[in-house]
C-alpha atoms as a PDB file:
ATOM      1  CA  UNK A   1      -1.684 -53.643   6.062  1.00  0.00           C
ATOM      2  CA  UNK A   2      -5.494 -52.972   6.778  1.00  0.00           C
ATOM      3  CA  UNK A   3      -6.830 -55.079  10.052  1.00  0.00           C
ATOM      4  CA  UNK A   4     -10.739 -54.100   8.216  1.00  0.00           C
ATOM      5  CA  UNK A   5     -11.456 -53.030   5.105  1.00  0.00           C
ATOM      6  CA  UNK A   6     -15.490 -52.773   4.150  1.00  0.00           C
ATOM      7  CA  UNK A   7     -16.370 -52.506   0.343  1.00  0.00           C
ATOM      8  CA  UNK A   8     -19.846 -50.922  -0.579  1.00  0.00           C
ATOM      9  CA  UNK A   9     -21.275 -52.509   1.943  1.00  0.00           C
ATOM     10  CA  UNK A  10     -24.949 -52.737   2.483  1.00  0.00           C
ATOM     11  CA  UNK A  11     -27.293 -54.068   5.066  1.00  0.00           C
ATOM     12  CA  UNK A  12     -30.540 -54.205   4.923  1.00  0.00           C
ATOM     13  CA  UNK A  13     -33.004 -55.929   7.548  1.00  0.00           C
ATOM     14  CA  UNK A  14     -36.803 -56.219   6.502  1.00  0.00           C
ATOM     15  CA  UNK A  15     -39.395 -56.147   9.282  1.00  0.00           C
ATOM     16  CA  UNK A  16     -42.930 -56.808   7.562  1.00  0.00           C
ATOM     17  CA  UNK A  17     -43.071 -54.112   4.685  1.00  0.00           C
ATOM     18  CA  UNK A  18     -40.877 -51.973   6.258  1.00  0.00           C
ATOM     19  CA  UNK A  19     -36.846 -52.194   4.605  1.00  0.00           C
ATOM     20  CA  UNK A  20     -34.566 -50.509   6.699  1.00  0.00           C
ATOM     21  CA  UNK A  21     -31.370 -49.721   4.940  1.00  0.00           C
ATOM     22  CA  UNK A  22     -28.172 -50.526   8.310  1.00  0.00           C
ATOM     23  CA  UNK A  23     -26.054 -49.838   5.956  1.00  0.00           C
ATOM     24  CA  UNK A  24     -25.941 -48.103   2.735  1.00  0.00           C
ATOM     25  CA  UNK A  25     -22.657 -48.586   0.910  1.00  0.00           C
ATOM     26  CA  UNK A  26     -20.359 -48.163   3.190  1.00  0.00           C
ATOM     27  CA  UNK A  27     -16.515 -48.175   2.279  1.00  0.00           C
ATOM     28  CA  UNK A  28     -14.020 -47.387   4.906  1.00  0.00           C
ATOM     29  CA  UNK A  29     -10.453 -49.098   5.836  1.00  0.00           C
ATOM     30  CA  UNK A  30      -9.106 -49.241   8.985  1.00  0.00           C
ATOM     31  CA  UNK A  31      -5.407 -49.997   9.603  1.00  0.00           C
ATOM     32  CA  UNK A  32      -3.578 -52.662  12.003  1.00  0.00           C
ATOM     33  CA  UNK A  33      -2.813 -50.536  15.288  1.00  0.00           C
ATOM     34  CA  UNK A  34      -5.068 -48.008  14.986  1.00  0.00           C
ATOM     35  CA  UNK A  35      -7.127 -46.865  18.340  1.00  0.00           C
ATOM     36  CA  UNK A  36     -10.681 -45.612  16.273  1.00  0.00           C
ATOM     37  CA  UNK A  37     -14.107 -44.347  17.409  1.00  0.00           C
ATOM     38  CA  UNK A  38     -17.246 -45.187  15.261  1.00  0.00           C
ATOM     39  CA  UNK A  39     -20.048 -42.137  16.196  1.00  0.00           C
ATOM     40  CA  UNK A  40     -23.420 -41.122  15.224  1.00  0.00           C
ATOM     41  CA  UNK A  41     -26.933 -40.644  16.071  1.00  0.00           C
ATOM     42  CA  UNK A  42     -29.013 -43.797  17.208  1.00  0.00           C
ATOM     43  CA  UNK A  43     -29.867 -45.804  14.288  1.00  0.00           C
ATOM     44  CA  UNK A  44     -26.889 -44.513  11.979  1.00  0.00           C
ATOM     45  CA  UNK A  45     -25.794 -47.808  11.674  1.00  0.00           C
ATOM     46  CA  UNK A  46     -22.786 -47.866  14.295  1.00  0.00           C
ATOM     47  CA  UNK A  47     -23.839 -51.337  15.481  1.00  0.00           C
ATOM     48  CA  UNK A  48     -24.747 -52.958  12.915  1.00  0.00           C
ATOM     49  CA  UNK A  49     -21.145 -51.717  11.375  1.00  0.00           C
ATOM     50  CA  UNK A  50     -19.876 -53.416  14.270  1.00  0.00           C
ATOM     51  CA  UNK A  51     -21.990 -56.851  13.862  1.00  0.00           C
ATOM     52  CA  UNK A  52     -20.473 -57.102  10.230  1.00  0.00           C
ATOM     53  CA  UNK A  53     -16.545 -56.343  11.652  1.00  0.00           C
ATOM     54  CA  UNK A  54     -17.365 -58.949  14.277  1.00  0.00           C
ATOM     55  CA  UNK A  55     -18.493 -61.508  11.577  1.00  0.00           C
ATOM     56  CA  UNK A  56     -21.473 -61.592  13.295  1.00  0.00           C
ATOM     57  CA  UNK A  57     -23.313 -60.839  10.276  1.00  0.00           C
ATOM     58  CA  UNK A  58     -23.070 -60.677   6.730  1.00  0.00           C
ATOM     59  CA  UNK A  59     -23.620 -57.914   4.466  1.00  0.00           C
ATOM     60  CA  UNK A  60     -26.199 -58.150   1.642  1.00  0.00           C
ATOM     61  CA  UNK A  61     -23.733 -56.888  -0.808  1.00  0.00           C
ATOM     62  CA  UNK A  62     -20.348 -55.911  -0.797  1.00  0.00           C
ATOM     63  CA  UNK A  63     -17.420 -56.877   0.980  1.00  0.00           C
ATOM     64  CA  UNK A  64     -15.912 -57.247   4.166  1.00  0.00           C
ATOM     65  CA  UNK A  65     -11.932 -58.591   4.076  1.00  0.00           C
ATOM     66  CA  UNK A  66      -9.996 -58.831   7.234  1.00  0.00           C
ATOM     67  CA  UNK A  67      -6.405 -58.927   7.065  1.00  0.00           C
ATOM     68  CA  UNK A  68      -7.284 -58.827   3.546  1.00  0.00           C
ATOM     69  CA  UNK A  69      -9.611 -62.039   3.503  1.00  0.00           C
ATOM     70  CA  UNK A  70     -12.868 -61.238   2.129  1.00  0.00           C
ATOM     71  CA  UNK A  71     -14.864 -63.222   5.069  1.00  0.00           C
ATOM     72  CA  UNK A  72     -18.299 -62.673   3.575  1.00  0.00           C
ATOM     73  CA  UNK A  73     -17.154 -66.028   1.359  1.00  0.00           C
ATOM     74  CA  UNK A  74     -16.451 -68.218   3.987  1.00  0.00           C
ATOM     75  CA  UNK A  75     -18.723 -70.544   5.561  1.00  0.00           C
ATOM     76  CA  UNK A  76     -20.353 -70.112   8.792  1.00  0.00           C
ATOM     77  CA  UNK A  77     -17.839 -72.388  10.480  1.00  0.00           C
ATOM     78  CA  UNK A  78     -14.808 -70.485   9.140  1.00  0.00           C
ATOM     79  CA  UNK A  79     -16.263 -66.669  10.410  1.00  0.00           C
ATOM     80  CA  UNK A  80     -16.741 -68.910  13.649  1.00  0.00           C
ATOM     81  CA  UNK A  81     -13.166 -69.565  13.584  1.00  0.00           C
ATOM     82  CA  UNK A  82     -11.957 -66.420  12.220  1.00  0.00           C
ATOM     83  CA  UNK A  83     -13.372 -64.564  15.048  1.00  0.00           C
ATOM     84  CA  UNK A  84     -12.299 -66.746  18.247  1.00  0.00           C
ATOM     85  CA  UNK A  85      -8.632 -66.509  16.444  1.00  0.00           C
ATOM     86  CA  UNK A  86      -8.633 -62.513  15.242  1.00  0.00           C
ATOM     87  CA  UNK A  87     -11.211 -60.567  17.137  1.00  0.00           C
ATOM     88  CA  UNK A  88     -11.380 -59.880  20.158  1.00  0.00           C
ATOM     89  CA  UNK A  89     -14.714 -58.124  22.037  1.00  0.00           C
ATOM     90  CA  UNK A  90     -15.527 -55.815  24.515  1.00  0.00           C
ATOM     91  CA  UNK A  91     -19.259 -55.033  25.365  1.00  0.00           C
ATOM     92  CA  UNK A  92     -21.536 -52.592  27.583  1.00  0.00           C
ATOM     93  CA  UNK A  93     -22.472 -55.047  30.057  1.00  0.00           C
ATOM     94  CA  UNK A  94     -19.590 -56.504  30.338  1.00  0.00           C
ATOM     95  CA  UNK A  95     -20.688 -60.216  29.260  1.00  0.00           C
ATOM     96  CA  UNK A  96     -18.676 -61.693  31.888  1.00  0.00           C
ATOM     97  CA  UNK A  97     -19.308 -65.693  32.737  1.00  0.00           C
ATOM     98  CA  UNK A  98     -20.592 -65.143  36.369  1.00  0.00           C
ATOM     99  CA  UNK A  99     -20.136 -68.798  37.454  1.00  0.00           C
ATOM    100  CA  UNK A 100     -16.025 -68.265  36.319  1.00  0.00           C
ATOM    101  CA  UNK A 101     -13.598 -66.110  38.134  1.00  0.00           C
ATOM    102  CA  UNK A 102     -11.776 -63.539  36.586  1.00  0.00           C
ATOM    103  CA  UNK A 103      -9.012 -65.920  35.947  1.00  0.00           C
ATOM    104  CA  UNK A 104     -11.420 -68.456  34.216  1.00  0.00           C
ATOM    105  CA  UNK A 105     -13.042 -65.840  32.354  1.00  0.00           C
ATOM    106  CA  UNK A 106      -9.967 -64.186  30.758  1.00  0.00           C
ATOM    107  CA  UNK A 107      -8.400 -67.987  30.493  1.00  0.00           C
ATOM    108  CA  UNK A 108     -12.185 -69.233  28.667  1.00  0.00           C
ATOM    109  CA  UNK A 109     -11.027 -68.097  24.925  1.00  0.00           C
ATOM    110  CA  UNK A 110      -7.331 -69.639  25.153  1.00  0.00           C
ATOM    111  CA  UNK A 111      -9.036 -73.270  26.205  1.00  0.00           C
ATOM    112  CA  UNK A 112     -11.263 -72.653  22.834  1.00  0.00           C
ATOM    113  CA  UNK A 113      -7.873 -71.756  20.921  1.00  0.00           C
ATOM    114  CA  UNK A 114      -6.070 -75.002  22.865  1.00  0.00           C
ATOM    115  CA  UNK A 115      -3.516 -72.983  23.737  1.00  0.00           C
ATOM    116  CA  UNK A 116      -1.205 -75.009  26.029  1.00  0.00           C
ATOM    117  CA  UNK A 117      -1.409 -74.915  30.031  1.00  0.00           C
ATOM    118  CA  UNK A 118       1.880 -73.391  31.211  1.00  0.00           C
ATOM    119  CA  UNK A 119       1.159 -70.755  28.154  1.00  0.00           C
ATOM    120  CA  UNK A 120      -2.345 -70.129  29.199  1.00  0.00           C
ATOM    121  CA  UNK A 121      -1.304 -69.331  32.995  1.00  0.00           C
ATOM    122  CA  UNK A 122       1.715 -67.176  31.705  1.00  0.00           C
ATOM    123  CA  UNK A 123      -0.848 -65.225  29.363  1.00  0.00           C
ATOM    124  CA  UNK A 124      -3.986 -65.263  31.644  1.00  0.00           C
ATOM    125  CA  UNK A 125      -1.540 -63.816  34.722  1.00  0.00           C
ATOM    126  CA  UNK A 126       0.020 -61.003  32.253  1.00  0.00           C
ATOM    127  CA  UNK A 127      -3.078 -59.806  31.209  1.00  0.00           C
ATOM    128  CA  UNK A 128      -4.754 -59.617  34.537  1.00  0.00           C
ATOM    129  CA  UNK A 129      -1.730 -57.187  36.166  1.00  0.00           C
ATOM    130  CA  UNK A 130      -1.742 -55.273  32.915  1.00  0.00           C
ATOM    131  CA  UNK A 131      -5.622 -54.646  34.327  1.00  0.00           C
ATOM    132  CA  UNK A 132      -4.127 -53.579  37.806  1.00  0.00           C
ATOM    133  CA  UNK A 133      -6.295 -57.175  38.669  1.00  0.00           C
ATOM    134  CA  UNK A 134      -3.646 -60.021  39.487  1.00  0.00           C
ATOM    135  CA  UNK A 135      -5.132 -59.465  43.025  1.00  0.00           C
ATOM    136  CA  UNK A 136      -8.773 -60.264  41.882  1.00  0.00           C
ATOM    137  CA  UNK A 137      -7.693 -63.281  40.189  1.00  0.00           C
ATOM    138  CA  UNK A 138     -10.014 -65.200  42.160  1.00  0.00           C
ATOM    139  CA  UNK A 139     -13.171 -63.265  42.142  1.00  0.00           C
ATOM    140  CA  UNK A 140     -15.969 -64.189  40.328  1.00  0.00           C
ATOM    141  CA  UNK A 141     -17.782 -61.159  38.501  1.00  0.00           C
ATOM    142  CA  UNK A 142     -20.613 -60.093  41.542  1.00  0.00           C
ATOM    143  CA  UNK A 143     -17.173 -60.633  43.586  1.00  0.00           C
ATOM    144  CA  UNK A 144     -16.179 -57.188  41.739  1.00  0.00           C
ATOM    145  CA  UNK A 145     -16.982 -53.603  40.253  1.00  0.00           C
ATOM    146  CA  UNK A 146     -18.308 -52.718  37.184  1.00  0.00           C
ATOM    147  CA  UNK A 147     -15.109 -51.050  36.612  1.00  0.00           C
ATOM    148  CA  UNK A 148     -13.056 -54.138  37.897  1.00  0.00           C
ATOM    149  CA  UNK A 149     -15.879 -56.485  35.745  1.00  0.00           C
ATOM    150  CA  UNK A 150     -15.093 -53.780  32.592  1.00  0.00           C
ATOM    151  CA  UNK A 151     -11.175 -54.706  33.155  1.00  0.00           C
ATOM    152  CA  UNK A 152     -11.674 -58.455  33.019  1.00  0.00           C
ATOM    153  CA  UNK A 153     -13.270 -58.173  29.415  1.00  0.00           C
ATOM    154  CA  UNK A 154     -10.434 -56.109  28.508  1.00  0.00           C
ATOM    155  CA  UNK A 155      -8.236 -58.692  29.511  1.00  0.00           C
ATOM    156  CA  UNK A 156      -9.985 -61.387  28.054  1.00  0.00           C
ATOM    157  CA  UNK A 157     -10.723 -59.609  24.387  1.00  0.00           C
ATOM    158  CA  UNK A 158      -6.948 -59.489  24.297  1.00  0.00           C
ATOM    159  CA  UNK A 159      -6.160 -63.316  25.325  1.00  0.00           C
ATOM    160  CA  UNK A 160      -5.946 -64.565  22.005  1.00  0.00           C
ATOM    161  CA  UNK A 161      -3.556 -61.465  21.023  1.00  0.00           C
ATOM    162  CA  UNK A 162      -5.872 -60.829  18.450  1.00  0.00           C
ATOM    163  CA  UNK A 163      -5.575 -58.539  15.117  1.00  0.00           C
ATOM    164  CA  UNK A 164      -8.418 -56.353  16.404  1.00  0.00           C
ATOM    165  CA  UNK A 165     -10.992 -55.496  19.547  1.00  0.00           C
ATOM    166  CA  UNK A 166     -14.316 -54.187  18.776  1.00  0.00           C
ATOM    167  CA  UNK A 167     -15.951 -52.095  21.762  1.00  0.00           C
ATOM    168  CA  UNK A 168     -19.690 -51.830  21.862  1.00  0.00           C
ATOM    169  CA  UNK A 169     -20.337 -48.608  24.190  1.00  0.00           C
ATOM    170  CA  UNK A 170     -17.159 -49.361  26.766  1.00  0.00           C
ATOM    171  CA  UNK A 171     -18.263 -46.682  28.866  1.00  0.00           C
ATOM    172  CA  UNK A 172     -21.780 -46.848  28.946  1.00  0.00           C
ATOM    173  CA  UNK A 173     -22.043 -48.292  31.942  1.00  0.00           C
ATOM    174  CA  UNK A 174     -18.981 -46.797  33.986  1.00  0.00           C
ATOM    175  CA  UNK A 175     -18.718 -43.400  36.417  1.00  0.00           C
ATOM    176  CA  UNK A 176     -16.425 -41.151  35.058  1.00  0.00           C
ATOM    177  CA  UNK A 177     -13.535 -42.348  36.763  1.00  0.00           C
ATOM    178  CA  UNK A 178     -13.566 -45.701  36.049  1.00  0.00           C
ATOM    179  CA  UNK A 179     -14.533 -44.997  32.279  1.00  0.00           C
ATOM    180  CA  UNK A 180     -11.284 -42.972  31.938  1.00  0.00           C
ATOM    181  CA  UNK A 181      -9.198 -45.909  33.852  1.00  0.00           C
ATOM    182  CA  UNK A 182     -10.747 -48.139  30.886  1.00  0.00           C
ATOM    183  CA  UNK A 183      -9.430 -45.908  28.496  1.00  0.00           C
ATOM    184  CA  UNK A 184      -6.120 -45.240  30.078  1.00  0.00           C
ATOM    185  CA  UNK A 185      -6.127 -49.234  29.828  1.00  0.00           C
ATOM    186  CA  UNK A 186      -7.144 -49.969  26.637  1.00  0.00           C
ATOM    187  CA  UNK A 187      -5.223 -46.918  25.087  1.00  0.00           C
ATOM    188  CA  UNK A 188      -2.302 -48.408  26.823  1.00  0.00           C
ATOM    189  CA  UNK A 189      -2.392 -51.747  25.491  1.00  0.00           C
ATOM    190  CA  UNK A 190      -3.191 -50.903  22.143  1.00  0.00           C
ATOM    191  CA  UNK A 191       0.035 -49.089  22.458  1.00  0.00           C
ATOM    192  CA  UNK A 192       2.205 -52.326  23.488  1.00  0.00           C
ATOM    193  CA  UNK A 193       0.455 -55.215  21.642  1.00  0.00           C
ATOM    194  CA  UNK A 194      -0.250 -53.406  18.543  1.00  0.00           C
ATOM    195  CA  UNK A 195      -3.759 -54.208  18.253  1.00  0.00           C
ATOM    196  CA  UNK A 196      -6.138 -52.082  16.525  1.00  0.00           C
ATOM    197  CA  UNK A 197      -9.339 -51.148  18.850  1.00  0.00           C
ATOM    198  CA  UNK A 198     -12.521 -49.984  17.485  1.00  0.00           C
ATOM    199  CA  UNK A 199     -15.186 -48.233  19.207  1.00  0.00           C
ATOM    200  CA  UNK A 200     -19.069 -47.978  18.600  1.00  0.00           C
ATOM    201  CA  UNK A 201     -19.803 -45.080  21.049  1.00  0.00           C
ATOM    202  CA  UNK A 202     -21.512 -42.016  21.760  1.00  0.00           C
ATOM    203  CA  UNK A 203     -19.856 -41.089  24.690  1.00  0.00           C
ATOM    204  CA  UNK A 204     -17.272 -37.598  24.102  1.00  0.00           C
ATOM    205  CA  UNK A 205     -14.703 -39.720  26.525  1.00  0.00           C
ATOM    206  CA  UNK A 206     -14.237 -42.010  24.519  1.00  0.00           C
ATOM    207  CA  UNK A 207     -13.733 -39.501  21.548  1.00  0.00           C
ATOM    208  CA  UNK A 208     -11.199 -37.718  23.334  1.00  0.00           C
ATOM    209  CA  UNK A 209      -8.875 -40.652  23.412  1.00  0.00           C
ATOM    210  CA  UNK A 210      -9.295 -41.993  19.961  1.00  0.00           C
ATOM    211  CA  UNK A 211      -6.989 -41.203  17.397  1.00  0.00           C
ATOM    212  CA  UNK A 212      -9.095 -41.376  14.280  1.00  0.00           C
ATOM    213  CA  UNK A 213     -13.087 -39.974  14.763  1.00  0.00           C
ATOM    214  CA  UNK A 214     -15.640 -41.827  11.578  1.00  0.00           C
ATOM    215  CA  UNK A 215     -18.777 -40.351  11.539  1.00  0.00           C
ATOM    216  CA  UNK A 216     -21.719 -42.379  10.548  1.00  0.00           C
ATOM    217  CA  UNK A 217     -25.413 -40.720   9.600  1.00  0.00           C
ATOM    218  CA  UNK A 218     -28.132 -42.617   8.139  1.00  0.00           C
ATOM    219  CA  UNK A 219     -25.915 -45.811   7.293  1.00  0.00           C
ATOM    220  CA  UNK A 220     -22.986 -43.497   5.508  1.00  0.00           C
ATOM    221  CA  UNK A 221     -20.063 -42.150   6.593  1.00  0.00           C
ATOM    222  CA  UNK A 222     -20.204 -38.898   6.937  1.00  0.00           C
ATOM    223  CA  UNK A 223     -16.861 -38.122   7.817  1.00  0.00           C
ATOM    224  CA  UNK A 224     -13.978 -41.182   7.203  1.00  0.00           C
ATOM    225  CA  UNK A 225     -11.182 -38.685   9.844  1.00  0.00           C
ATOM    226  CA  UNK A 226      -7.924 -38.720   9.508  1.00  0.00           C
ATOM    227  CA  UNK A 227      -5.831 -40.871  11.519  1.00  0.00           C
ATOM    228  CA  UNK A 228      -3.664 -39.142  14.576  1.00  0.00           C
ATOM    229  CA  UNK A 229       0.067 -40.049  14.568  1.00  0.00           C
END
């Protein structure tokens, strides 16, 4: 079963007289479980890729199906639903709540899903020592690292145990070391929970780890890969 497929898809965004073609008929699938990196130049349409996997966005034309629902038909309450239920998201700057602690902030997208109490602790707790961050529990995000801060939105774009995770630049704003502890993380769980993780990035650590490389240029791909067993 795919987790993404896009069909011809095309994005366009018009700023005065100026059309700027995102996307220009892009087809690609992208399996449940797989652990992929999106790459290209600035402006090849990476992000914008990323906005329509998200349902952040619709394409002009074309298709995008998840799980095999095409969810350029549904309304915008649906998508809205779609994604708190199947997708989960990891960005640059981390996008933590800064008024929650890490517990709260990994627990916010279960209390959106109503996901019972007793489950909701059991989950929340599980997820935070798969981080290494059980300990930080209580911290609220400029109570932590940027690496530590990077781990809590790990943890909390996999509360819901969702079908996919899109990354927006993981790494960006990581050293080294704590980049490649993200990684080890992420590559980790995607590994136990089954849950496919795709990366918008154009750092080579992240490359290194992914098992399938697509290439984007000038709102194609460029190169689809081949997925690593």
């Amino acid at each position: 079963m795919h987790a993404i497929e896009l069909e011809n898809a095309v994005k366009t965004y018009q700023i005065g007289e100026v059309k700027t073609h995102a996307l220009d008929g892009v087809s690609l699938s992208i399996a449940e479980g797989e652990f992929t990196a999106l790459v290209g130049p600035s402006g090849s349409g990476k992000t914008t890729m990323l906005q329509l996997m998200g349902c952040l966005d619709r394409p002009n034309s074309g298709a995008v199906k998840i799980n095999g629902q095409d969810v350029t038909k549904l309304s915008k309450n649906k998508r809205a639903d779609l994604r708190r239920e199947k997708i989960g998201f990891i960005f640059q700057f981390f996008a933590l709540v800064p008024v929650l602690t890490a517990y709260e902030n990994v627990e916010l997208p279960l209390l959106l899903n109503n996901v019972k109490a007793n489950e909701r602790q059991e989950r929340v707790m599980g997820l935070l020592e798969a981080v290494g961050l059980a300990d930080r529990a209580g911290h609220r995000p400029d109570q932590l690292s940027g690496g530590e801060q990077q781990r809590v939105a790990i943890a909390r774009a996999l509360a819901s145990e969702p079908l996919l995770v899109l990354a927006d630049e993981p790494t960006a704003n990581l050293d080294t070391a704590n980049g490649a502890q993200a990684m080890d993380i992420m590559q980790r769980l995607n590994q136990e929970t089954g849950t496919a993780f795709i990366f918008a990035t154009h750092d080579p650590r992240v490359m290194s780890y992914a098992r399938r490389v697509i290439e984007l240029q000038d709102g194609r791909v460029s190169s689809n890969g081949e997925p690593i067993q």
